[in-house]
Protein backbone atom coordinates (compact mmCIF):
# COMPACT_ATOMS: atom_id res chain seq x y z
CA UNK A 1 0.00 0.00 0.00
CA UNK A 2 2.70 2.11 1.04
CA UNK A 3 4.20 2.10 -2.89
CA UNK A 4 1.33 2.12 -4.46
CA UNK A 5 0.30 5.49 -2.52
CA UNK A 6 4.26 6.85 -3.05
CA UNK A 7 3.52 6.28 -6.99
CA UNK A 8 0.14 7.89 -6.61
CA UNK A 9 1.15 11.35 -5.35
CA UNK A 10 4.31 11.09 -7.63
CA UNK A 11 2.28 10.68 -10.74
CA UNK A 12 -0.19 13.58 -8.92
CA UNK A 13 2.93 15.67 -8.58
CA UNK A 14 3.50 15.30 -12.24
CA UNK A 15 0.07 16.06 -13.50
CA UNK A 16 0.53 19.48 -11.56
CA UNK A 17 3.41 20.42 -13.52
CA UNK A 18 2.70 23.37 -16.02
CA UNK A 19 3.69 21.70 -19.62
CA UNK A 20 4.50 25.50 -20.92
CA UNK A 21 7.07 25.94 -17.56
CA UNK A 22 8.77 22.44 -18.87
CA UNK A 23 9.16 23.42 -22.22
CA UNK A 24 10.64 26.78 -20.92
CA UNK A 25 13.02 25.22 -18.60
CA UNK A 26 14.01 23.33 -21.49
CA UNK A 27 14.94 25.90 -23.44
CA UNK A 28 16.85 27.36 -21.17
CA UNK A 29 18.75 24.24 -20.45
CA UNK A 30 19.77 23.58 -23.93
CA UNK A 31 20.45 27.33 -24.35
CA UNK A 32 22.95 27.31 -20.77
CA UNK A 33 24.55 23.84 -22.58
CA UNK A 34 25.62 25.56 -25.77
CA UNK A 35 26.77 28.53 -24.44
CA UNK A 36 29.00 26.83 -22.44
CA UNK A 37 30.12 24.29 -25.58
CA UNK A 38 30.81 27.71 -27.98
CA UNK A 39 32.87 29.21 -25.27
CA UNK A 40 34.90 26.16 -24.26
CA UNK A 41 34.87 25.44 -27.68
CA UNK A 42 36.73 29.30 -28.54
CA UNK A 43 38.77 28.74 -25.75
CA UNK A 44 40.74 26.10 -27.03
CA UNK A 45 40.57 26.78 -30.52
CA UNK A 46 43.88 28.61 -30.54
CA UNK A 47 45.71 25.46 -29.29
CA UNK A 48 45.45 24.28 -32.66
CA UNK A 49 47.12 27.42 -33.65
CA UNK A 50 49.85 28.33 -31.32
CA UNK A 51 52.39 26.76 -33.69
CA UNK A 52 51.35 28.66 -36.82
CA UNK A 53 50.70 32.00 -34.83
CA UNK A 54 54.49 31.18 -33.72
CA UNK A 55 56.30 31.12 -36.43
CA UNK A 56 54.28 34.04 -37.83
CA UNK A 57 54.90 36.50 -34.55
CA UNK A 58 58.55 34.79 -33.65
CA UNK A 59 57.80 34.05 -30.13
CA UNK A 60 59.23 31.71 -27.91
CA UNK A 61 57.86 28.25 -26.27
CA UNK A 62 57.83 30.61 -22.97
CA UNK A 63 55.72 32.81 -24.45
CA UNK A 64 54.10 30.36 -26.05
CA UNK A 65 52.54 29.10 -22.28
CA UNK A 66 51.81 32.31 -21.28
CA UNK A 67 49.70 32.66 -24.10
CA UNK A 68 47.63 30.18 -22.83
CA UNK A 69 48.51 30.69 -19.09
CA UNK A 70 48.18 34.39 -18.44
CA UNK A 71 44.27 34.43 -19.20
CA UNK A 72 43.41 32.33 -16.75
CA UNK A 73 46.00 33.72 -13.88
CA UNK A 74 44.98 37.57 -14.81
CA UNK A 75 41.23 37.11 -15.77
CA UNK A 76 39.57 33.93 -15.03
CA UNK A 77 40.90 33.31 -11.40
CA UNK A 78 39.84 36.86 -9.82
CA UNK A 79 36.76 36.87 -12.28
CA UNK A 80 35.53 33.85 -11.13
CA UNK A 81 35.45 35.12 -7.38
CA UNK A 82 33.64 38.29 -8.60
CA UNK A 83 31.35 36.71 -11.03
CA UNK A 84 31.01 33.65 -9.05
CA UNK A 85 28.34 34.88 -7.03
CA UNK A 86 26.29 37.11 -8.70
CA UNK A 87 24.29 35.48 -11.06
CA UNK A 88 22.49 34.37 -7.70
CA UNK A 89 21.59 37.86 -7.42
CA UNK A 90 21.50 39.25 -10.68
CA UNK A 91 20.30 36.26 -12.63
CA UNK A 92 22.01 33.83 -15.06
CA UNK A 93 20.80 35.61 -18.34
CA UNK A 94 22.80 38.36 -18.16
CA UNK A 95 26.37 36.76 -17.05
CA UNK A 96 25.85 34.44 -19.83
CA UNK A 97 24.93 37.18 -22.87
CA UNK A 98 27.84 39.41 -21.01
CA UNK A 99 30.13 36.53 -21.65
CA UNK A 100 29.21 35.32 -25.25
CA UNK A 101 30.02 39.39 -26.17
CA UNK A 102 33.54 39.54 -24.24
CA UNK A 103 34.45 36.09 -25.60
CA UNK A 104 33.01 37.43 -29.49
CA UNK A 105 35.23 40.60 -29.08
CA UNK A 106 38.55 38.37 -28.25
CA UNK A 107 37.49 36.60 -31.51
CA UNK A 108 37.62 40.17 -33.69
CA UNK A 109 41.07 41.06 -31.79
CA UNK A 110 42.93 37.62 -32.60
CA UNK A 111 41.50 38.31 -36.92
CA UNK A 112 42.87 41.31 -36.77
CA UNK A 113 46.07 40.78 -34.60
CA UNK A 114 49.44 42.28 -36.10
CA UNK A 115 52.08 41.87 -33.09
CA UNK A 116 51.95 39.43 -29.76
CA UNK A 117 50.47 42.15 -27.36
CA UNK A 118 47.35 41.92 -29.63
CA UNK A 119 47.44 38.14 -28.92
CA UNK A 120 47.62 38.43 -25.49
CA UNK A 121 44.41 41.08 -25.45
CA UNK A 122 42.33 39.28 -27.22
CA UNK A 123 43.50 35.88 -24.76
CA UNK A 124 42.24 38.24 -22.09
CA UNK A 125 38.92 39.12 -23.44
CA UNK A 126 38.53 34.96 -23.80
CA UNK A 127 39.16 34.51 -20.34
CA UNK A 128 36.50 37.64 -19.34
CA UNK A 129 33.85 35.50 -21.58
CA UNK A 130 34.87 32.38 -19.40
CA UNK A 131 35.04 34.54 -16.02
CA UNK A 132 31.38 35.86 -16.48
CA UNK A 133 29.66 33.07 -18.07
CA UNK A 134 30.90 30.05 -16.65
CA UNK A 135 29.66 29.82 -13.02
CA UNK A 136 26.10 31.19 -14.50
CA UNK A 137 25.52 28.88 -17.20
CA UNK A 138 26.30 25.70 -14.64
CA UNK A 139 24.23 27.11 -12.60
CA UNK A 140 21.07 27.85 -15.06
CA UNK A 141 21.71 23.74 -15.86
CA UNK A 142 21.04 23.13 -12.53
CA UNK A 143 18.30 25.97 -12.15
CA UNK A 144 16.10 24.27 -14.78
CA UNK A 145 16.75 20.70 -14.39
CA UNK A 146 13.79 19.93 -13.62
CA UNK A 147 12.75 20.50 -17.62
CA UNK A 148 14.64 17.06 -17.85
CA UNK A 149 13.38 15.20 -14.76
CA UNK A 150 10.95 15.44 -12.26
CA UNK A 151 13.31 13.48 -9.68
CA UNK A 152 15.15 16.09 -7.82
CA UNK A 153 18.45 14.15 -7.73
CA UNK A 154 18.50 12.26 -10.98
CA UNK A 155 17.87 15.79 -12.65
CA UNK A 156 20.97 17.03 -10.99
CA UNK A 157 22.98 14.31 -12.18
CA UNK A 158 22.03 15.25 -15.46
CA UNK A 159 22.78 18.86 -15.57
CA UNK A 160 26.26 18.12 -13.77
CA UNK A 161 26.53 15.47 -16.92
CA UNK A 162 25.23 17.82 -19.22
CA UNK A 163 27.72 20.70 -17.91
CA UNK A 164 30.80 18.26 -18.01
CA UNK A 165 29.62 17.12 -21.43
CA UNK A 166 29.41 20.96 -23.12
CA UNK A 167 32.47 21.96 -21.33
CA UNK A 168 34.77 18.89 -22.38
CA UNK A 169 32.83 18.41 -25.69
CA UNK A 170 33.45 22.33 -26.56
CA UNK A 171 37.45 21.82 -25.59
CA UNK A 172 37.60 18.97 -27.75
CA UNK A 173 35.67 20.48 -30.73
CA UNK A 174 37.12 23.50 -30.70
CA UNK A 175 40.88 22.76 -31.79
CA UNK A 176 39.84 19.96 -33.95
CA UNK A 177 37.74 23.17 -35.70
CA UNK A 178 40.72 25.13 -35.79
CA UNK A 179 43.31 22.52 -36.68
CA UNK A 180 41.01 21.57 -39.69
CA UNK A 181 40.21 25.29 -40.96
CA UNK A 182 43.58 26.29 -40.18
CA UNK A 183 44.79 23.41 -42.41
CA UNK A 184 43.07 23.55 -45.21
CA UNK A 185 40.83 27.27 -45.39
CA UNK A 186 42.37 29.80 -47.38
CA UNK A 187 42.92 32.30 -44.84
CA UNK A 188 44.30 29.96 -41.73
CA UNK A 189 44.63 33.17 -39.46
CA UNK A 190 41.14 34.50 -40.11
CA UNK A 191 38.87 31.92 -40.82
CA UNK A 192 38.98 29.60 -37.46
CA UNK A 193 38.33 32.84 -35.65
CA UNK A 194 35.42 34.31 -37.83
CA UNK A 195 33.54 30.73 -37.54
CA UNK A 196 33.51 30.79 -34.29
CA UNK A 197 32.61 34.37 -33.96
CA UNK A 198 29.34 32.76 -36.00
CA UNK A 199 28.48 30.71 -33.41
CA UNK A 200 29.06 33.04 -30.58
CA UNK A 201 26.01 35.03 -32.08
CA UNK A 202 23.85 32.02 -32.58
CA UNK A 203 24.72 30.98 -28.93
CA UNK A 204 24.06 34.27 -27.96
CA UNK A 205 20.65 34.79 -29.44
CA UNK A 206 19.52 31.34 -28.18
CA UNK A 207 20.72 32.51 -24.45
CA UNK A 208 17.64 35.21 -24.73
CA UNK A 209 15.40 32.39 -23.15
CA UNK A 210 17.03 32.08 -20.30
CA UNK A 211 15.39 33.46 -17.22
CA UNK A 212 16.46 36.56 -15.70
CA UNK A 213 15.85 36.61 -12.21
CA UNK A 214 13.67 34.01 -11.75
CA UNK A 215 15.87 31.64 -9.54
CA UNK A 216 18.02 34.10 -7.46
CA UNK A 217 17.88 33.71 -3.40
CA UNK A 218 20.59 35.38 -2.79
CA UNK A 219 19.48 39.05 -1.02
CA UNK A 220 22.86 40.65 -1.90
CA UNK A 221 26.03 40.21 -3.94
CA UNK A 222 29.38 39.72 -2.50
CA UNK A 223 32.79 38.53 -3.43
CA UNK A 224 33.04 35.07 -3.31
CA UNK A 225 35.25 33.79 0.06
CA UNK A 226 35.54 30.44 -1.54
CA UNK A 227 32.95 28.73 1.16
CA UNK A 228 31.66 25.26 0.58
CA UNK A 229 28.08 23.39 1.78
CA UNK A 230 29.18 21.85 5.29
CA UNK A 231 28.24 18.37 4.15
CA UNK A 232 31.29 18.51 1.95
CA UNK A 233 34.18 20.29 3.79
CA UNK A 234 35.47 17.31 4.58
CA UNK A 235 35.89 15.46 1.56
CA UNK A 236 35.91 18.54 -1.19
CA UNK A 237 40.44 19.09 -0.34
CA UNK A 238 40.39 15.76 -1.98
CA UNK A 239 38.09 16.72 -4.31
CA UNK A 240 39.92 19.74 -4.82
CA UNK A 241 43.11 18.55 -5.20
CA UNK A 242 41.84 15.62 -7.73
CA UNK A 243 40.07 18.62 -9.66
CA UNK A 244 43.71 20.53 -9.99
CA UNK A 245 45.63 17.22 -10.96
CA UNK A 246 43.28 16.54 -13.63
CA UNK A 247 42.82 20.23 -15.18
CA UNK A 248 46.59 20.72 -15.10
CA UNK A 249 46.64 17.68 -17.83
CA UNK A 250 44.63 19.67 -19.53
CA UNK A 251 45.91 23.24 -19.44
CA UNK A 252 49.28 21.81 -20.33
CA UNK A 253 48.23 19.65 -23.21
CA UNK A 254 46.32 22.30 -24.42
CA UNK A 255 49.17 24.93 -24.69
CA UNK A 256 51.78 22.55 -25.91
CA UNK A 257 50.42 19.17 -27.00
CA UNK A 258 50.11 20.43 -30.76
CA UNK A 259 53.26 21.37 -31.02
CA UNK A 260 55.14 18.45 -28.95
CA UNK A 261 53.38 15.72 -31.12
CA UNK A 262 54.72 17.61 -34.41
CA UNK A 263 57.99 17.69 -33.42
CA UNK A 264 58.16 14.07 -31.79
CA UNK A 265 56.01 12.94 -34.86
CA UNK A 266 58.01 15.67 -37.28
CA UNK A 267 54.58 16.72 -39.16
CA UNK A 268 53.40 19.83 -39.60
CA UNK A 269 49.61 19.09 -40.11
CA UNK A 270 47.64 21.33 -38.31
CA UNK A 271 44.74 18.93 -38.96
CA UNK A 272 46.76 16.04 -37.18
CA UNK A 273 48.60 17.98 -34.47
CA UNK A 274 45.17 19.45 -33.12
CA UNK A 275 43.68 16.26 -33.40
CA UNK A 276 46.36 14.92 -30.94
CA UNK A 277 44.24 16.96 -28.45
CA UNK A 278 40.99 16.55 -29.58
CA UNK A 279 41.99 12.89 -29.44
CA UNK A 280 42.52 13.82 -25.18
CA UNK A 281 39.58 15.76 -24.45
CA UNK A 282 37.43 13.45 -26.86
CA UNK A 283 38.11 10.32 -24.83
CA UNK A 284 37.35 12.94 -21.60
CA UNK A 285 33.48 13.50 -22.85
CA UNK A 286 32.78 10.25 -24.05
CA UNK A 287 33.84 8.21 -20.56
CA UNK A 288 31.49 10.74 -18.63
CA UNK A 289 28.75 9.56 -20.21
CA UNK A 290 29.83 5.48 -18.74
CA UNK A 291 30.65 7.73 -15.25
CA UNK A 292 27.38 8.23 -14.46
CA UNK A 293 27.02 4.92 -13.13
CA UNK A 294 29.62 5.20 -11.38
CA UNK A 295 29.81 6.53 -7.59
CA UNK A 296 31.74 9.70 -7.25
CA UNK A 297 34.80 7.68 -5.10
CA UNK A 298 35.28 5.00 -8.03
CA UNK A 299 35.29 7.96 -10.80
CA UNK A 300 37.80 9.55 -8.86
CA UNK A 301 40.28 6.67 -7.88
CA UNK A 302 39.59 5.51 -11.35
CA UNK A 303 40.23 8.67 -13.17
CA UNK A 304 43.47 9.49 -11.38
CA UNK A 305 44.77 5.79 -12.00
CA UNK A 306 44.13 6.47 -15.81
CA UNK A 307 46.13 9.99 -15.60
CA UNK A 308 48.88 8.67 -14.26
CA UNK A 309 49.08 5.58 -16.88
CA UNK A 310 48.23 8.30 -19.43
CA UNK A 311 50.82 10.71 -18.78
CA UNK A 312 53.50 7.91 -18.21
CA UNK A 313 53.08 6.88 -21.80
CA UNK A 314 53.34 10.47 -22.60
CA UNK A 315 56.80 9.74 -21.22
CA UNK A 316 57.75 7.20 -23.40
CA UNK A 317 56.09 8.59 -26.32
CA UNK A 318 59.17 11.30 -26.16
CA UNK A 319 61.69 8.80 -25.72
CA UNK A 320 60.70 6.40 -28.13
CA UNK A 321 58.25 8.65 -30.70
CA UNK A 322 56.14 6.33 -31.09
CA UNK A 323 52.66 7.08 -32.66
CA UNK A 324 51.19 3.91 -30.67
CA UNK A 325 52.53 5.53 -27.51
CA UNK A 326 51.10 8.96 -28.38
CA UNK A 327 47.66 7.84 -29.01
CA UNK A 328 47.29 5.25 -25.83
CA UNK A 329 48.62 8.47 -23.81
CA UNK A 330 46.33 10.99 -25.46
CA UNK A 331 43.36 8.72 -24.74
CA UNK A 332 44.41 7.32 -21.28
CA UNK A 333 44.38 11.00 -20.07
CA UNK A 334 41.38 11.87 -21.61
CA UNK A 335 39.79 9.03 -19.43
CA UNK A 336 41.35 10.40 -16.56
CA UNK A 337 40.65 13.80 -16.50
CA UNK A 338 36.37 12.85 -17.61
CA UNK A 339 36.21 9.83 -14.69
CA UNK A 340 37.74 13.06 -12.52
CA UNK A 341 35.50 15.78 -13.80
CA UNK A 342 32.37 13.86 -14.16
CA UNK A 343 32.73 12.29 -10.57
CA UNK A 344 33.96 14.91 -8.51
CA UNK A 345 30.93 17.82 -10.44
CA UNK A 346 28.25 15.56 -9.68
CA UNK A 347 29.13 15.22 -5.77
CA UNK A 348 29.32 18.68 -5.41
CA UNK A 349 26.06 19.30 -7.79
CA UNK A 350 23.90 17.21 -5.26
CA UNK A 351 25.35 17.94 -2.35
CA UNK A 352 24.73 22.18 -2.81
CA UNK A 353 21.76 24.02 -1.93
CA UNK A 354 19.79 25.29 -5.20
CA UNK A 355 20.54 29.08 -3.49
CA UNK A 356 23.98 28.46 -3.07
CA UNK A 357 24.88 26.88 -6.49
CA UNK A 358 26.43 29.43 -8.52
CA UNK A 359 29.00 30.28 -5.46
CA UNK A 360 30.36 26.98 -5.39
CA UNK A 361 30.73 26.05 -9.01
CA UNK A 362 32.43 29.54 -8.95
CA UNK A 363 34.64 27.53 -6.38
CA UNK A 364 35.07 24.44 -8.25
CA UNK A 365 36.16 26.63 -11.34
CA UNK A 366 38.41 28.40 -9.33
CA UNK A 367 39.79 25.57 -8.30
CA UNK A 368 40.27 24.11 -12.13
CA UNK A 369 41.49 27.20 -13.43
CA UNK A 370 44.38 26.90 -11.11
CA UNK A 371 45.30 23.76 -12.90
CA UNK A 372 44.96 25.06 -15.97
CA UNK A 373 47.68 28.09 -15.15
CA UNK A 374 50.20 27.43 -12.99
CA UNK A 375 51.09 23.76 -14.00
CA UNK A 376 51.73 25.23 -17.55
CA UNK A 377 53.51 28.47 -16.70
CA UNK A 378 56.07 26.14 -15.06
CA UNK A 379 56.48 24.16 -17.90
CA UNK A 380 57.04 27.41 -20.04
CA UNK A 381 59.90 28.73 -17.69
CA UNK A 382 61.82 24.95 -17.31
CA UNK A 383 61.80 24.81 -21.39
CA UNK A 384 63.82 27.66 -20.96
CA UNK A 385 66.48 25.42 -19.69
CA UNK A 386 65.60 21.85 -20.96
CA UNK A 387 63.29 22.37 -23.98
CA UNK A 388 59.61 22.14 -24.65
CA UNK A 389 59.88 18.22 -25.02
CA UNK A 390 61.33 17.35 -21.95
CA UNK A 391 60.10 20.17 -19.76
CA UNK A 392 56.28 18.62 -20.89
CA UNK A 393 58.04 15.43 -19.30
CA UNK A 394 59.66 16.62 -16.13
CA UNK A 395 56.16 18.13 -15.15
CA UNK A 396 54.10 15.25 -16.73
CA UNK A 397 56.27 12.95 -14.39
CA UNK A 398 55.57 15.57 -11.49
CA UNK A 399 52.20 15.49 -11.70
CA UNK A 400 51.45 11.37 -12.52
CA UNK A 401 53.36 10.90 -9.11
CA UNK A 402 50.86 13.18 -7.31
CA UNK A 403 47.91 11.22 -8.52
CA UNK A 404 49.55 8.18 -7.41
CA UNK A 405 49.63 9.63 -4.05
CA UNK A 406 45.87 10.89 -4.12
CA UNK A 407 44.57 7.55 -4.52
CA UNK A 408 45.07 6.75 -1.07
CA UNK A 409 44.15 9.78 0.45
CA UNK A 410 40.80 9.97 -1.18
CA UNK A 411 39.69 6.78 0.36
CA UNK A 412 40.99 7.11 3.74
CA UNK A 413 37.96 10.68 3.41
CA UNK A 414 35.57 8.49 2.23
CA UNK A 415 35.85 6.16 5.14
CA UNK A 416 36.17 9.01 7.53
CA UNK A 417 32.77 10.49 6.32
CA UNK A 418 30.99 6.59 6.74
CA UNK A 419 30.29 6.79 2.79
C-alpha cells in the first residue's frame, strides 16, 4: 500500500506540472549547454594554432605558455570570485549574454592581430567570456533541471553530466575546428576565428530564453570567500586537489600538445597535431557519459589511476616517438581527466543548496582554473632550460606521481565520512 500510494502522489505531482514551464526550462537548459560548448569550444581553438601564430609573430615556447597561461591567472581566477556569485543575485541571463560578447570581441582582436600584445588582449577578453559566463551557465543547468526530470536528484545528475559534457565536448571540438580550418581554409589566421565568432552570435541569441531573475535567493552580492556546503568540507580538499591534478593535464596539453606531437612525430599538419588533443579531451566526454554509473569515489580513484598511466606513456612517447605511444597516452588521459570531472561535479552538484549553487561552481572553477595556469607556466619557464619536449616530461612525471599519491588519500575521506 505504502508504494502504491508513493507512486500515486508522484504521478499527482507530475500532473501538476505546467507543460508550458517544462518546455521553458528546457529551453533554457539547452540554451545554458551551448553557451557553455561555444565558449569552451573558442577557448581552445587557438591550441590548434599556437604553432602557426608562432612562427608568424617569432615568439618563444615561454611565451608560447603564457599565451595560454596568463588568461586564466589575470582574468579567469579573480573573475571567477567576482562573477562567481552574482548570477544568484542578478540572474544567469545576463552573465551568460555578457560573456558570449567579451568572448566574441577576443574573436575580432585575434582576426585582426598584427604583433603578440594583440594576442595576449584578445587571450584576455577569452578569459573575461569564461570569467562571467561560466559559473552562470552551470548554474542555469542546474536551475532548470527539472525540464529534464521530475526526480530532484537524478535531474541534478544530469545537468552536472550535461555541464561536463558541453564543457569537455566544446574543448575537444574546438581545436579539432581550428586545426582543420587552419589546415586547409584559405585564410588559416582569419577563418577559425570568424567561424567561431558565428556561433558566438547564434549561442548568444539562443541565451535570450534564459530566465532573468527568476531563480536568485541570494538578497545581496558579495565577493566570493571560496565557502563550501558543510556536508562537503570534509571530503571537497580531496576533491579539490583531484580537480587541480586533472585540469593541469589539460591546461598543459592544451598549450603545448600540438606542437610536442609535431615535433616528436616531425609533421606539420595542423589537422593532425590538433587532433592529438581533440583525441585527449574526446576520450574525456565520451567516458562521462559510462561515469554516471559510477559513484563519485570510483570515478575519482579511477580517473586518477588512468592519468597517471596516461601521462607515463606520454613519457615514453618522447623517448621512443612512437605514434602507438602517443595515441594510448592521449586517450588514457582523456579518461582520466572525464572519470575526474564527471565524478567529482556531480558530488558537489547534489550535495549544494539550489541558493547556493552558482557560489560553489564559482569555487570548483576556481579551483580548475588553477590547474589550468600554474602547472603550464612552469612548464614554459623549465623549457627555458631543458626544452619544450622534456620540460612537458619533467612536469608530466611531477604530476602522474601526485595522482599516485591521491589515490590513497581519497579513500581514507571516504571512510572518515561513513560513505
Amino acid at each position: 500500500m505504502t508504494g502504491l500510494s508513493e507512486n500515486a502522489r508522484t504521478v499527482a505531482g507530475l500532473a501538476c506540472i505546467d507543460p508550458r514551464q517544462v518546455r521553458a526550462q528546457r529551453r533554457a537548459f539547452v540554451a545554458a549547454a551551448l553557451a557553455l560548448a561555444v565558449l569552451f569550444a573558442g577557448n581552445n581553438l587557438p591550441s590548434a594554432l599556437y604553432g602557426l601564430l608562432r612562427v608568424e609573430f617569432g615568439y618563444s615556447a615561454l611565451v608560447q605558455t603564457l599565451l595560454y597561461a596568463v588568461p586564466v591567472v589575470l582574468v579567469v581566477l579573480p573573475g571567477l570570485l567576482v562573477f562567481g556569485t552574482l548570477s544568484d543575485v542578478t540572474g544567469r541571463r545576463g552573465l551568460i549574454a555578457a560573456g558570449l560578447v567579451a568572448f566574441g570581441a577576443g574573436d575580432v582582436l585575434f582576426i585582426t592581430a598584427d604583433d603578440t600584445g594583440w594576442l595576449f588582449a584578445a587571450r584576455l577578453l577569452q578569459g573575461l567570456g569564461i570569467a562571467l559566463a561560466s559559473a552562470a551557465a552551470t548554474a542555469t543547468l542546474s536551475d532548470t533541471a527539472a525540464g529534464v526530470s521530475a526526480d530532484r536528484v537524478e535531474g541534478q545528475k544530469v545537468a552536472a553530466l550535461t555541464a561536463t559534457m558541453s564543457i569537455t565536448g566544446g574543448l575537444a571540438a574546438g581545436p579539432l575546428l581550428g586545426g582543420a580550418l587552419a589546415q586547409y581554409a584559405p585564410d588559416p589566421r582569419v577563418v577559425p576565428f570568424a567561424v567561431h565568432l558565428g556561433l558566438v552570435a547564434v549561442a548568444l541569441a539562443v541565451a535570450w530564453c534564459i530566465p532573468g531573475k527568476g531563480q536568485a535567493a541570494a538578497r545581496q552580492w558579495r565577493i566570493a570567500r571560496l565557502k563550501v556546503p558543510e556536508g562537503l568540507r570534509r571530503s571537497f580538499p580531496e576533491i579539490a586537489s583531484a580537480e587541480f591534478l586533472a585540469w593541469a593535464v589539460l591546461g598543459v596539453f592544451s598549450a603545448v600538445i600540438a606542437t610536442l606531437i609535431g615535433t616528436i612525430l616531425r609533421t606539420g599538419n595542423l589537422a593532425v597535431t590538433a587532433g592529438s588533443l581533440t583525441l585527449m579531451i574526446g576520450a574525456s566526454a565520451a567516458v562521462q557519459l559510462a561515469a554516471r554509473r559510477l559513484g563519485p569515489l570510483t570515478a575519482q580513484w579511477a580517473g586518477l589511476s588512468a592519468l597517471a598511466t596516461g601521462l607515463s606513456l606520454l613519457v615514453v612517447t618522447v623517448a621512443t616517438r612512437t605514434v602507438a605511444f602517443a595515441v594510448l597516452a592521449m586517450i588514457g588521459s582523456g579518461v582520466g581527466h572525464g572519470l575526474v570531472f564527471a565524478g567529482s561535479l556531480s558530488e558537489v552538484t547534489v550535495a549544494t543548496p539550489a541558493r547556493q549553487r552558482g557560489a560553489v561552481l564559482g569555487v570548483v572553477y576556481f579551483v580548475n582554473y588553477l590547474g589550468l595556469g600554474f602547472p603550464v607556466i612552469g612548464v614554459g619557464v623549465l623549457s627555458l632550460w631543458l626544452g619544450l619536449v622534456q620540460a612537458t616530461s619533467a612536469v608530466s612525471v611531477a604530476i602522474a606521481v601526485l595522482c599516485s599519491l591521491l589515490i590513497p588519500w581519497a579513500f581514507r575521506v571516504r571512510v572518515a565520512n561513513g560513505s
